[in-house]
PDB file of N, CA and C in Angstrom:
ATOM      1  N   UNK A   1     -10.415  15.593  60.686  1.00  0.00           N
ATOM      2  CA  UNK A   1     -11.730  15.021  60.666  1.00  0.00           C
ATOM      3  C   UNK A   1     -12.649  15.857  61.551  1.00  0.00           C
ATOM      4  N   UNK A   2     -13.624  16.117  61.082  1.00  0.00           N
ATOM      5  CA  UNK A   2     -14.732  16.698  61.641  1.00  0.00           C
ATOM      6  C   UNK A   2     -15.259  15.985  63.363  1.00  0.00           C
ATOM      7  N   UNK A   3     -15.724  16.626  64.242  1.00  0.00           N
ATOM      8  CA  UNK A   3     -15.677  16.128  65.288  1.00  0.00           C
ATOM      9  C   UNK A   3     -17.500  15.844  65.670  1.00  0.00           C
ATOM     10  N   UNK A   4     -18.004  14.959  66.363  1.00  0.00           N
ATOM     11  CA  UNK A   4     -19.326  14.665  66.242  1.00  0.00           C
ATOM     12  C   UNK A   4     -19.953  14.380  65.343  1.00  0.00           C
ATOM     13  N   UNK A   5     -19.469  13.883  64.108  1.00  0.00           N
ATOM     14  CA  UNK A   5     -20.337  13.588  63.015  1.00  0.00           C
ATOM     15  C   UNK A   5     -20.548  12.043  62.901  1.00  0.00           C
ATOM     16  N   UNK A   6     -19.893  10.977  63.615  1.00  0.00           N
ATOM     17  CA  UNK A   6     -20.349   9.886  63.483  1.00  0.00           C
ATOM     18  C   UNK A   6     -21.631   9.176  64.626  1.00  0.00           C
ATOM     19  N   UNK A   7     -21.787   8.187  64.556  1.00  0.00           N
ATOM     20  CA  UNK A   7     -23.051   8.081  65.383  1.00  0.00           C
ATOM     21  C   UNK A   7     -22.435   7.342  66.842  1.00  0.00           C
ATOM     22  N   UNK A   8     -23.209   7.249  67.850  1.00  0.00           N
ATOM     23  CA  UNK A   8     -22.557   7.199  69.260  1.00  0.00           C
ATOM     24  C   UNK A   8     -22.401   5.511  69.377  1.00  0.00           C
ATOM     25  N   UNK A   9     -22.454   5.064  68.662  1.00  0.00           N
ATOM     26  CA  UNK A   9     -22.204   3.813  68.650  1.00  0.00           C
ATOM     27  C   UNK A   9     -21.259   2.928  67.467  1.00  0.00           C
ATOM     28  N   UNK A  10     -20.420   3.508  66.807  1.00  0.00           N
ATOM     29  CA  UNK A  10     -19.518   4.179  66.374  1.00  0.00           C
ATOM     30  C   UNK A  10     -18.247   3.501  66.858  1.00  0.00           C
ATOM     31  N   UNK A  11     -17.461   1.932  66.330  1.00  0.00           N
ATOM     32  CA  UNK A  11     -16.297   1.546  67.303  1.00  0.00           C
ATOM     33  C   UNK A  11     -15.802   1.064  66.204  1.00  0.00           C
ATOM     34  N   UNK A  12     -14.600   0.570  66.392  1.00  0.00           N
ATOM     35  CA  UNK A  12     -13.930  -1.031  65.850  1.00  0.00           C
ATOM     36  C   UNK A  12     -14.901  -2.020  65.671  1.00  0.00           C
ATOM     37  N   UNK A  13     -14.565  -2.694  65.044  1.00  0.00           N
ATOM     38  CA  UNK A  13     -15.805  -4.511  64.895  1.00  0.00           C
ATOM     39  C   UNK A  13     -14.672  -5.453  64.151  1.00  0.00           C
ATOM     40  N   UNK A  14     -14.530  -6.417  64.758  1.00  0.00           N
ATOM     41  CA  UNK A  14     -13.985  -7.496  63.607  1.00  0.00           C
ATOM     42  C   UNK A  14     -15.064  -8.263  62.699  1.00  0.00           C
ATOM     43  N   UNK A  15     -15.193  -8.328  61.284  1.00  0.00           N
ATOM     44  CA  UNK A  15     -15.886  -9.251  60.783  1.00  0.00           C
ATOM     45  C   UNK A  15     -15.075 -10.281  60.344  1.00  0.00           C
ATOM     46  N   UNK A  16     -15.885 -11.698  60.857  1.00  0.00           N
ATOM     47  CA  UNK A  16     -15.796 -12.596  60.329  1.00  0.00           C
ATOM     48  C   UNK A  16     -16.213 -13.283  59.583  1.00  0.00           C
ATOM     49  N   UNK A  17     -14.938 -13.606  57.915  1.00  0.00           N
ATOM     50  CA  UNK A  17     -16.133 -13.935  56.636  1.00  0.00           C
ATOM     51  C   UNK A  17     -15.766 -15.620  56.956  1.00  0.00           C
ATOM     52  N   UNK A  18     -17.382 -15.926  56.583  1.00  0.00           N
ATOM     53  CA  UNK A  18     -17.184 -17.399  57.251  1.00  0.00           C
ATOM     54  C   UNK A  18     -17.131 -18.484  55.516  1.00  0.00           C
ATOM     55  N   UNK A  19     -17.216 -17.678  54.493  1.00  0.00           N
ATOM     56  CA  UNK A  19     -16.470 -18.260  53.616  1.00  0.00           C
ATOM     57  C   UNK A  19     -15.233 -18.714  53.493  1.00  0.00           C
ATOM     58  N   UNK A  20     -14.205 -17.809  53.790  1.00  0.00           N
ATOM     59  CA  UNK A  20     -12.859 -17.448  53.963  1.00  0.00           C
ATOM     60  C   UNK A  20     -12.137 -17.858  55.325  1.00  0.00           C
ATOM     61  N   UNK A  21     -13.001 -18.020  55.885  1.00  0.00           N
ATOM     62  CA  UNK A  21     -11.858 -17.743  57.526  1.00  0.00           C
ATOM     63  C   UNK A  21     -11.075 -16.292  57.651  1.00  0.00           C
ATOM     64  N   UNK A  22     -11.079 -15.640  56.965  1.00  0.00           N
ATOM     65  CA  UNK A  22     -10.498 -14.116  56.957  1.00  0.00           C
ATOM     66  C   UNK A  22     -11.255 -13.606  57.879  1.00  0.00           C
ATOM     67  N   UNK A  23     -10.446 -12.604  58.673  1.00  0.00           N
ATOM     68  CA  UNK A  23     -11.014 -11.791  59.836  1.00  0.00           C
ATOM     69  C   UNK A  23     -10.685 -10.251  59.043  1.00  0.00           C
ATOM     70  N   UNK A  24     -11.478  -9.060  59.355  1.00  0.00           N
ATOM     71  CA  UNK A  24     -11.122  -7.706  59.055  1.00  0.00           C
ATOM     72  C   UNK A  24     -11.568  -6.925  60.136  1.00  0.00           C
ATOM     73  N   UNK A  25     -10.279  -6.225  60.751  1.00  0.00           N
ATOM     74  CA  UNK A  25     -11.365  -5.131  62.011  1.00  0.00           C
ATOM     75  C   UNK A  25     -11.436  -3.571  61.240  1.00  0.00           C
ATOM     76  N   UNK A  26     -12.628  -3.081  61.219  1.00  0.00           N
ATOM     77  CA  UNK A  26     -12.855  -1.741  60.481  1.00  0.00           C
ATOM     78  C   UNK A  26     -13.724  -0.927  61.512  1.00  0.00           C
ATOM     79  N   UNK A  27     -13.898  -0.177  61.623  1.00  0.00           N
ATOM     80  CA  UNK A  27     -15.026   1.153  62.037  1.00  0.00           C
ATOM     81  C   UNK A  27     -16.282   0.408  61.464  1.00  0.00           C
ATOM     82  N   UNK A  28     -17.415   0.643  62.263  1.00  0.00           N
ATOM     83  CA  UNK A  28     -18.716   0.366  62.259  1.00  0.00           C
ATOM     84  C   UNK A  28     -19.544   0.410  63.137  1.00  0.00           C
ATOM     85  N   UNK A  29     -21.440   0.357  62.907  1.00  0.00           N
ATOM     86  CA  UNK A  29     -22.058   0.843  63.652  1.00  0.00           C
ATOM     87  C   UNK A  29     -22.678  -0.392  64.167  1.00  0.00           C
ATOM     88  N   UNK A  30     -22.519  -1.826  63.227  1.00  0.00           N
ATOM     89  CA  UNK A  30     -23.601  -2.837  63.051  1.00  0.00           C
ATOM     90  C   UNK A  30     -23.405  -3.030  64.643  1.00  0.00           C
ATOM     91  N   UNK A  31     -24.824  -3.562  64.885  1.00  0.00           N
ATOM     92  CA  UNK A  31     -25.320  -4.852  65.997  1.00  0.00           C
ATOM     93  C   UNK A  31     -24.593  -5.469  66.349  1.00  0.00           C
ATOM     94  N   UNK A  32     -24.113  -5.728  67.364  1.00  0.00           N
ATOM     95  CA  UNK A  32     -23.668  -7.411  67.743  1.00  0.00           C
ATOM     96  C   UNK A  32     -23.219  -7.814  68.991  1.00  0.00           C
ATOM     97  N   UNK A  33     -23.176  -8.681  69.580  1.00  0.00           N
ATOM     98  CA  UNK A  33     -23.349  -9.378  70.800  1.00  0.00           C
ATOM     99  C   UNK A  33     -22.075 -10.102  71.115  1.00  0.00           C
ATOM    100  N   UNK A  34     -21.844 -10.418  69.881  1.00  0.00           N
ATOM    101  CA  UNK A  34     -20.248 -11.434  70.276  1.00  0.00           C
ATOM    102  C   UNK A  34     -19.175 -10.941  70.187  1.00  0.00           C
ATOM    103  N   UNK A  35     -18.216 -11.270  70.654  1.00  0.00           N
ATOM    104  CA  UNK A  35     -16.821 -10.450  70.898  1.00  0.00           C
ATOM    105  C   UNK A  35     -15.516 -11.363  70.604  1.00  0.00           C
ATOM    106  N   UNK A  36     -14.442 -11.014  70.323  1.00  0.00           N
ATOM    107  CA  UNK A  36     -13.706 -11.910  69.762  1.00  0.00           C
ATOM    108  C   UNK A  36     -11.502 -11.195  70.121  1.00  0.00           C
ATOM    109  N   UNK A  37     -11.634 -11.705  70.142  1.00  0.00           N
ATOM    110  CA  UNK A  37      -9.825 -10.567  70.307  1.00  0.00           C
ATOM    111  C   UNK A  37      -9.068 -10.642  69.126  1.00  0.00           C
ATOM    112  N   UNK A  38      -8.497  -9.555  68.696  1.00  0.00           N
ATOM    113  CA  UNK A  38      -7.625  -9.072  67.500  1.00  0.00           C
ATOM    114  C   UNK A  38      -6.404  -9.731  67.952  1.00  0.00           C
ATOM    115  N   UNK A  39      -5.619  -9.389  66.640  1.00  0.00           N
ATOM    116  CA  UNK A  39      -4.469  -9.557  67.051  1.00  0.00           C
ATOM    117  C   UNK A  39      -3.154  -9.063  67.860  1.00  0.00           C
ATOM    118  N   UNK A  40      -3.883  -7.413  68.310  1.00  0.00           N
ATOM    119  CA  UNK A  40      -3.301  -6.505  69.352  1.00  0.00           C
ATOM    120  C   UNK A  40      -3.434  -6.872  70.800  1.00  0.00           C
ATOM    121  N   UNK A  41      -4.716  -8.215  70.929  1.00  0.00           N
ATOM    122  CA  UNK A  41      -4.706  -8.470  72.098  1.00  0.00           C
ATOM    123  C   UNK A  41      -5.996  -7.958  72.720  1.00  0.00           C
ATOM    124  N   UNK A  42      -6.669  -6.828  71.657  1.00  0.00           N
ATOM    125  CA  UNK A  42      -7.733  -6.160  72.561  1.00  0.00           C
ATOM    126  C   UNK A  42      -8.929  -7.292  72.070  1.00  0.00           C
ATOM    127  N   UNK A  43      -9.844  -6.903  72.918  1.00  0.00           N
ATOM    128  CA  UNK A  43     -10.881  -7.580  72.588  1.00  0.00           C
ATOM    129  C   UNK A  43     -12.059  -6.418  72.107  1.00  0.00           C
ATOM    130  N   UNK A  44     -12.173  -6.940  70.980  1.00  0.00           N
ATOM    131  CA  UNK A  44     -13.753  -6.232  69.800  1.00  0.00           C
ATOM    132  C   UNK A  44     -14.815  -6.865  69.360  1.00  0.00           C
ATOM    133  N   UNK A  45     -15.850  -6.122  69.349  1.00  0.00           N
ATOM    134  CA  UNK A  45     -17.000  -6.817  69.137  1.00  0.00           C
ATOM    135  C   UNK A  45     -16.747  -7.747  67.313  1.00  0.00           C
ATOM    136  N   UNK A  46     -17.749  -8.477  67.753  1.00  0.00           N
ATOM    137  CA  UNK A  46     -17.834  -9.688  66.085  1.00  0.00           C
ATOM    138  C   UNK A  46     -18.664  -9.628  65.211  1.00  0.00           C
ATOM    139  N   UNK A  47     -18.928  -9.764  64.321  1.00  0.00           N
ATOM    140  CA  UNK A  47     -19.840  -9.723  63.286  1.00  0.00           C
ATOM    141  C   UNK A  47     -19.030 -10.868  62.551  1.00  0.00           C
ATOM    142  N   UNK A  48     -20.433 -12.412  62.061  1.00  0.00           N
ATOM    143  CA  UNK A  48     -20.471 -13.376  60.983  1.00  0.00           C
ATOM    144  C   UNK A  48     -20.727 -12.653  59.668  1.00  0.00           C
ATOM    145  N   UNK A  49     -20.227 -13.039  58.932  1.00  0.00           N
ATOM    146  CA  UNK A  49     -20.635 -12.176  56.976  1.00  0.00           C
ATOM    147  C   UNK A  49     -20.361 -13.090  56.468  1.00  0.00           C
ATOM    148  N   UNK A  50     -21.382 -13.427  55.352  1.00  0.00           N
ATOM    149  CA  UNK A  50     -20.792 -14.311  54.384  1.00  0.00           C
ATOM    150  C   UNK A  50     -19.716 -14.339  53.296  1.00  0.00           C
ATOM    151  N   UNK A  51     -19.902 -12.967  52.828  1.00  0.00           N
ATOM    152  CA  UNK A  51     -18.676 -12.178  51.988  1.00  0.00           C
ATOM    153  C   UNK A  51     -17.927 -11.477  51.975  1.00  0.00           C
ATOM    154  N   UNK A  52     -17.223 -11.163  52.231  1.00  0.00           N
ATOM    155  CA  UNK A  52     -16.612 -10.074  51.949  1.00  0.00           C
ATOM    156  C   UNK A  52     -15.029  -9.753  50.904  1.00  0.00           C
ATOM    157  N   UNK A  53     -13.928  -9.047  50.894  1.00  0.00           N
ATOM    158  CA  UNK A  53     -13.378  -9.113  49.821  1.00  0.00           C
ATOM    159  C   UNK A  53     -12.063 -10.079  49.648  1.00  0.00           C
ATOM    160  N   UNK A  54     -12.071 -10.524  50.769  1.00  0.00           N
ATOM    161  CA  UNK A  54     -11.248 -11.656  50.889  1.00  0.00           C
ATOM    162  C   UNK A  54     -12.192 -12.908  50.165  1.00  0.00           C
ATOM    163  N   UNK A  55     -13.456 -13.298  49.594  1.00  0.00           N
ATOM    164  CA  UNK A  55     -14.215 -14.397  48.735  1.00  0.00           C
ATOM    165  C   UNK A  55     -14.575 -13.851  48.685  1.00  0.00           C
ATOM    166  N   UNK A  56     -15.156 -12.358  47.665  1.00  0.00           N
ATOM    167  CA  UNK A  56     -15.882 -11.756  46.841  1.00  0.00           C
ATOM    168  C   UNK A  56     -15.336 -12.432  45.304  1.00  0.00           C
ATOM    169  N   UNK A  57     -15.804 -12.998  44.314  1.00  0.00           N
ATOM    170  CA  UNK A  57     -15.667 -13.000  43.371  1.00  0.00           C
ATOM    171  C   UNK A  57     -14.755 -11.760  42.622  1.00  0.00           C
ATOM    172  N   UNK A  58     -15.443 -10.798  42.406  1.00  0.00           N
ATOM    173  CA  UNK A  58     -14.590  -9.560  42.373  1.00  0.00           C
ATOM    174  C   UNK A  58     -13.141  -9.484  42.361  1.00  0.00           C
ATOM    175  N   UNK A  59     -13.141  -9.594  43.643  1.00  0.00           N
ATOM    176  CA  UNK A  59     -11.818  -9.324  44.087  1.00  0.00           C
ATOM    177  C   UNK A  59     -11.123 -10.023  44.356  1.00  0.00           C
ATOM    178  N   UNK A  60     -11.273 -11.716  44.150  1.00  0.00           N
ATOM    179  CA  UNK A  60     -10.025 -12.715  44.455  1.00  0.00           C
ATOM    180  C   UNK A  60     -10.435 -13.458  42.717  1.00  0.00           C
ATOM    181  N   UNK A  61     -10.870 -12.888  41.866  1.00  0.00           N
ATOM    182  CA  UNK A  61     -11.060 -13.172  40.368  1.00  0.00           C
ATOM    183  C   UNK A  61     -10.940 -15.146  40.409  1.00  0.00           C
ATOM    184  N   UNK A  62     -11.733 -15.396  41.188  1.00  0.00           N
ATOM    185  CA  UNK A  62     -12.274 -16.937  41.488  1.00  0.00           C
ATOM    186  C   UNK A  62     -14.168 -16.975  41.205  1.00  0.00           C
ATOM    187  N   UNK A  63     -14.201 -17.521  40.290  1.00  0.00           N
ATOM    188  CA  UNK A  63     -15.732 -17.516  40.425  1.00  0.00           C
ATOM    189  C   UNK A  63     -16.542 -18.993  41.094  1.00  0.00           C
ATOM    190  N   UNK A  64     -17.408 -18.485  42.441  1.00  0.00           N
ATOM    191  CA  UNK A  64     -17.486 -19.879  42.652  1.00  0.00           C
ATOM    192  C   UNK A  64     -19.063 -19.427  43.175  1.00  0.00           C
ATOM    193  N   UNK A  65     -19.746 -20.936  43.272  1.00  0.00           N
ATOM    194  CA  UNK A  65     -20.902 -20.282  43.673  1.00  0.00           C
ATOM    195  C   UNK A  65     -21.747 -20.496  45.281  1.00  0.00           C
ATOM    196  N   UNK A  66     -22.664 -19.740  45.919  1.00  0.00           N
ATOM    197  CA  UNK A  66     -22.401 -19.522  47.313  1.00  0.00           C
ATOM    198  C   UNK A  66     -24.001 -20.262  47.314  1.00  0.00           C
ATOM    199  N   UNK A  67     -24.362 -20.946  47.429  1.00  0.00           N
ATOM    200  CA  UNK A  67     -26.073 -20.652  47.285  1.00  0.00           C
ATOM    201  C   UNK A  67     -26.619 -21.670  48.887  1.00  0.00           C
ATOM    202  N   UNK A  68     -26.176 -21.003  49.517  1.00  0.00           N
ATOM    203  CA  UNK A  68     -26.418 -21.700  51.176  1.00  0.00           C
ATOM    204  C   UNK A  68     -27.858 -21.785  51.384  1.00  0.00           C
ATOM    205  N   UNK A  69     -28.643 -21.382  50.402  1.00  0.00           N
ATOM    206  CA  UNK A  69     -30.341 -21.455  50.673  1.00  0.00           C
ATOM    207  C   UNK A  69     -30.965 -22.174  49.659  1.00  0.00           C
ATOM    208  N   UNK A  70     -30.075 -22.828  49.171  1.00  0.00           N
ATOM    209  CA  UNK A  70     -30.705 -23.437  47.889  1.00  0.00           C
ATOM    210  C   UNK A  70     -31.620 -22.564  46.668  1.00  0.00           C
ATOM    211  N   UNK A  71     -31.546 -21.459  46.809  1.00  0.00           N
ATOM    212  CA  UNK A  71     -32.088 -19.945  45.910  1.00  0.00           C
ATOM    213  C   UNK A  71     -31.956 -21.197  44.674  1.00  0.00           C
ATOM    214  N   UNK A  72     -31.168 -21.395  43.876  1.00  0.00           N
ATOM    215  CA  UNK A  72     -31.075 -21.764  42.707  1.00  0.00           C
ATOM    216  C   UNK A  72     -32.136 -23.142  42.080  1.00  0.00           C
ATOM    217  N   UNK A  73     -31.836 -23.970  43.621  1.00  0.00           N
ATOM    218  CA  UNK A  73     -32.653 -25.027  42.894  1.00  0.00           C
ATOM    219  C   UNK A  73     -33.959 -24.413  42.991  1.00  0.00           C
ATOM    220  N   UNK A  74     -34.993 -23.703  43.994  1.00  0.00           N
ATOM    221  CA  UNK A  74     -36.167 -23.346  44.047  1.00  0.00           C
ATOM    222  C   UNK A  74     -36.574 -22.527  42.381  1.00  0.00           C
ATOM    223  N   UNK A  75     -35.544 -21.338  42.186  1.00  0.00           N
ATOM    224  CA  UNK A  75     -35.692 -20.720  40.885  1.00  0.00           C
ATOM    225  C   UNK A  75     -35.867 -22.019  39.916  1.00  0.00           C
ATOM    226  N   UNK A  76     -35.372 -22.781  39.261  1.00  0.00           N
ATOM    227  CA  UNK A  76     -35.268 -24.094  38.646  1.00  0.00           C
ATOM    228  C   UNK A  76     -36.452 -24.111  38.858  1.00  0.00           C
ATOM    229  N   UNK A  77     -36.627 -24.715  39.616  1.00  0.00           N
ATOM    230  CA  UNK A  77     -38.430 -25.676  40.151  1.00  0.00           C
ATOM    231  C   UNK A  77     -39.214 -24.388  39.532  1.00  0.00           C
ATOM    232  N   UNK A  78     -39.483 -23.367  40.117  1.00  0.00           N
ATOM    233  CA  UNK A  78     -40.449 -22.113  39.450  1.00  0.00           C
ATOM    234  C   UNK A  78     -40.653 -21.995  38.354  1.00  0.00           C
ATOM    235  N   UNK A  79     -39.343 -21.977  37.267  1.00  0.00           N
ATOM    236  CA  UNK A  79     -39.087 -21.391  36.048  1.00  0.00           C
ATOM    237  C   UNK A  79     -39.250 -23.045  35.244  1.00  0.00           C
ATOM    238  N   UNK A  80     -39.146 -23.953  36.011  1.00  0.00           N
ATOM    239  CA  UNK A  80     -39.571 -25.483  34.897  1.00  0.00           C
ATOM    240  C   UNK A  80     -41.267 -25.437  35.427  1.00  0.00           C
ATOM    241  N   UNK A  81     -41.603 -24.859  36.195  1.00  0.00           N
ATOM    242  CA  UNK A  81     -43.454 -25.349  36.150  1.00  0.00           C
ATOM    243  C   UNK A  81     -44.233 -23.847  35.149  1.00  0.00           C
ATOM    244  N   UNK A  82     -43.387 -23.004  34.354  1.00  0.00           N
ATOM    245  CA  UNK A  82     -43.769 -22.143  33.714  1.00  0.00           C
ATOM    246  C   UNK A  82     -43.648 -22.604  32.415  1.00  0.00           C
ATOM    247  N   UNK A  83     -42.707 -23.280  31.825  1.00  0.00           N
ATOM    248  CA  UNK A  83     -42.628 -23.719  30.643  1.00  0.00           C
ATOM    249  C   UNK A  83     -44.213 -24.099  29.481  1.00  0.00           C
ATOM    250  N   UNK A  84     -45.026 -24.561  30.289  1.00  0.00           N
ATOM    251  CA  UNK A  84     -46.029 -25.185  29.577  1.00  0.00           C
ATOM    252  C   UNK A  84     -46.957 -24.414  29.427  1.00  0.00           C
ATOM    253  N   UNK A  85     -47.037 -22.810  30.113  1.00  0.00           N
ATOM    254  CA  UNK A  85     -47.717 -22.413  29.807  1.00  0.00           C
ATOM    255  C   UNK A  85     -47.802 -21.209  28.384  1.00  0.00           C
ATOM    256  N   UNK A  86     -49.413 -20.917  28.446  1.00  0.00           N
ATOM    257  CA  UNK A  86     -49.191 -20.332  26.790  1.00  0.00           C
ATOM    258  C   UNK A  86     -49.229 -18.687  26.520  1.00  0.00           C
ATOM    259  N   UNK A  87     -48.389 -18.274  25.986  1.00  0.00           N
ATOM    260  CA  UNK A  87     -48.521 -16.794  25.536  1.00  0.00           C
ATOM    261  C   UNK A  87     -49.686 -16.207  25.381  1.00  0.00           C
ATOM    262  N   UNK A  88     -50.311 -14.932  25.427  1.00  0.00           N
ATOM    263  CA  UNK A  88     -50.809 -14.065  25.005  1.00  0.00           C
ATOM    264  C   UNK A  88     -51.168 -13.394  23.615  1.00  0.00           C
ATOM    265  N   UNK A  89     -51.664 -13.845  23.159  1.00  0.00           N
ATOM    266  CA  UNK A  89     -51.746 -13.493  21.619  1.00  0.00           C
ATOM    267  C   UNK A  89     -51.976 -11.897  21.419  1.00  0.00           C
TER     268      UNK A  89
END
């Protein structure tokens, strides 16, 4: 591996997918404040995610749906107050 090419902030991170309860520690640069201990005992910084491939659709071939902001019902409401209106001739 090439030497100096990653950025100086550059460590381990555990993410935690809070769909799943699955933990993953990988290389990364993200933000974060909270810290958490692996299972080696060390302690690494944390990152919350909502997805990842432990409840990705994708990849556990479960289709389920995530909509923690209510996205769906608002679309609904938008797309039923459009109905009445009239085309463009």
């Amino acid at each position: 591996m090439k030497k100096d090419i990653h950025p100086q902030n550059y460590r381990m991170v555990i993410f935690h997918d809070n769909s799943s309860n699955e933990r993953v520690l990988i290389g990364s640069t993200i933000e974060t404040t909270a810290t958490d201990k692996w299972t080696d005992g060390v302690e690494y910084p944390m990152a919350n995610v909502d997805v990842t491939s432990a409840s990705h659709p994708f990849y556990t071939g479960q289709e389920k749906v995530m909509d923690m902001a209510g996205r769906v019902e608002r679309f609904k409401a938008r797309a039923g107050k459009t109905d009445g209106r009239k085309k463009k001739a």
